[in-house]
Protein backbone atom coordinates (compact mmCIF):
# COMPACT_ATOMS: atom_id res chain seq x y z
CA UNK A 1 2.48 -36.95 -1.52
CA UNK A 2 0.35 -36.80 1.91
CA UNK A 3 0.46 -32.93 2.82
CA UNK A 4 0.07 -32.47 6.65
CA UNK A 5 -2.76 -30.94 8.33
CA UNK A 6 -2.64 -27.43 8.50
CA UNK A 7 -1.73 -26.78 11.93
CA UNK A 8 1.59 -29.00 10.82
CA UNK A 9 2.39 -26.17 8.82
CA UNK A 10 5.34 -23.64 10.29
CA UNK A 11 5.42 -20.05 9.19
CA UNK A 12 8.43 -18.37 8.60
CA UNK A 13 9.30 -14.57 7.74
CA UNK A 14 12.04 -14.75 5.43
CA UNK A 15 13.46 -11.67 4.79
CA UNK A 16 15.13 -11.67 2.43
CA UNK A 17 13.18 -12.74 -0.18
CA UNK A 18 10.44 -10.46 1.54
CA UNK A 19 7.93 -12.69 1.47
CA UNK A 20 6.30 -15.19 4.44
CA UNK A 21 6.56 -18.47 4.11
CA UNK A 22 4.70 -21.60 4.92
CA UNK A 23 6.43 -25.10 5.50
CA UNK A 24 5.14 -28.27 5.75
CA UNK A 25 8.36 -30.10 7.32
CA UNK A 26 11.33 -29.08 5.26
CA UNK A 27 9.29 -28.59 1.98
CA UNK A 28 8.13 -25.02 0.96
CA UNK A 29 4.46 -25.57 0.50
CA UNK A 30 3.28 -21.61 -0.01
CA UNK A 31 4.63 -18.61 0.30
CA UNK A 32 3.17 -14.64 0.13
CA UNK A 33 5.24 -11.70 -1.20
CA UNK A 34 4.92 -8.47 0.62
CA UNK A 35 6.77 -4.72 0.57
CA UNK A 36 7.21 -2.42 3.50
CA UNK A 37 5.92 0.78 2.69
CA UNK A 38 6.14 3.83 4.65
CA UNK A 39 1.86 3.20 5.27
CA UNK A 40 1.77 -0.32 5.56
CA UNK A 41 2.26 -3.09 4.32
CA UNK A 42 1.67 -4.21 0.53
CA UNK A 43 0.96 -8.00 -0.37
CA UNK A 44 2.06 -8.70 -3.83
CA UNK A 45 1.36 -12.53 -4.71
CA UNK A 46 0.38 -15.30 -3.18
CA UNK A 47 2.14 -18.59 -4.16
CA UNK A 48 0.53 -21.98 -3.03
CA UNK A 49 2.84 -24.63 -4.67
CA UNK A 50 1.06 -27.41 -7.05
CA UNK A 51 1.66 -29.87 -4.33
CA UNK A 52 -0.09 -28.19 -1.93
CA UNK A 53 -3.05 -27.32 -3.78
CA UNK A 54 -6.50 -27.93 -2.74
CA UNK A 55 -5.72 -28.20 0.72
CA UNK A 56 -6.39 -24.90 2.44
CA UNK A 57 -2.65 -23.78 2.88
CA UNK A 58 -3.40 -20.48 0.71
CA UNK A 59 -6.48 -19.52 2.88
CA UNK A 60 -3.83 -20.91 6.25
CA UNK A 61 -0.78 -18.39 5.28
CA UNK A 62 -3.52 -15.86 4.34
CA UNK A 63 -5.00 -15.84 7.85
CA UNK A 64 -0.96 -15.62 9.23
CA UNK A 65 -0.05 -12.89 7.19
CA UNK A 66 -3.22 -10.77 8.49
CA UNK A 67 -2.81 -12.09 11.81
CA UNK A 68 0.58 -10.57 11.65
CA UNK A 69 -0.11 -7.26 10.11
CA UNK A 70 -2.78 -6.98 13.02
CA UNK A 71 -0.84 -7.76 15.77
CA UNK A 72 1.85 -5.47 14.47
CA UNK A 73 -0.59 -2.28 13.49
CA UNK A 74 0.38 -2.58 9.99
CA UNK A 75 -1.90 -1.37 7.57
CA UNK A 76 -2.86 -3.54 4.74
CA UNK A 77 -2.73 -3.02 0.78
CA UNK A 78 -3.86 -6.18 -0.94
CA UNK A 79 -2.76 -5.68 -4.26
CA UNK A 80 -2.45 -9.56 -4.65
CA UNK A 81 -5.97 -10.65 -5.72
CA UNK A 82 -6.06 -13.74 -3.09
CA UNK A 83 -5.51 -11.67 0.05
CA UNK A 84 -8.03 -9.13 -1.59
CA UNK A 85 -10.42 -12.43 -2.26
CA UNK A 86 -9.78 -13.70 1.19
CA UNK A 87 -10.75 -10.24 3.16
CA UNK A 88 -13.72 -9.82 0.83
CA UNK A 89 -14.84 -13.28 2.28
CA UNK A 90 -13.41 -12.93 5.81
CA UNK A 91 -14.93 -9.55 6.86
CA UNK A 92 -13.34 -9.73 10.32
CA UNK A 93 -10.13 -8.48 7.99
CA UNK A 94 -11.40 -5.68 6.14
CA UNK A 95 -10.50 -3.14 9.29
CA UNK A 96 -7.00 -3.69 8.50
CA UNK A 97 -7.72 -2.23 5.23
CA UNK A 98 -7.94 1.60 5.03
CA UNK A 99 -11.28 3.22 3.31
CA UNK A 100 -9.75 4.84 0.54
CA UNK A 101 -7.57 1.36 -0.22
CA UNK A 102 -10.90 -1.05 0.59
CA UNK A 103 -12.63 1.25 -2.72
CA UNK A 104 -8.80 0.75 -5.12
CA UNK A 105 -9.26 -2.84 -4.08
CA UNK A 106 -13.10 -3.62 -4.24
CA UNK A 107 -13.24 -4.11 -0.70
């Protein structure tokens, strides 16, 4: 199966399932879990379907989510290990991230 480039992919907040979703056409290629909390805004899991793999759709709805949380003034827990992974590596995130939640998270 021939996965589209990356800026094919559509993002999509659904609701809810509280999560943000990424879709290649009308296939579900990743999606990212969140929770609203009263001081920001938790990410759970991330969720790259085995179709998608490989491609750089987990590192694409990463960037979205962030982008999203930023543009919003959300503050961000990454409890999910790839949007923790993804800040580490992508330190133009990590001011999203408050000090004492950067050290829980290895920030």
């Amino acid at each position: 199966m021939n996965t589209p480039a990356n800026d094919d992919l559509r993002f999509v907040l659904n609701a809810d399932q509280s999560r943000h979703e990424a879709w290649a056409g009308d296939t579900l290629a990743a999606y990212v879990e969140f929770s609203q909390l009263a001081n920001g805004v938790l990410f759970s899991h991330t969720e790259v379907l085995p179709a998608f793999e490989g491609r750089g759709i987990g590192s694409a709805i990463a960037r979205h989510v962030l982008d999203t949380a930023r543009a919003e003034g959300q503050p961000v827990i990454p409890a999910c290990q790839f949007i923790a992974g993804y800040i580490r590596k992508h330190r133009e995130y990590v001011d999203l991230v408050r000090p004492e939640t950067q050290r829980a998270f290895n920030i």
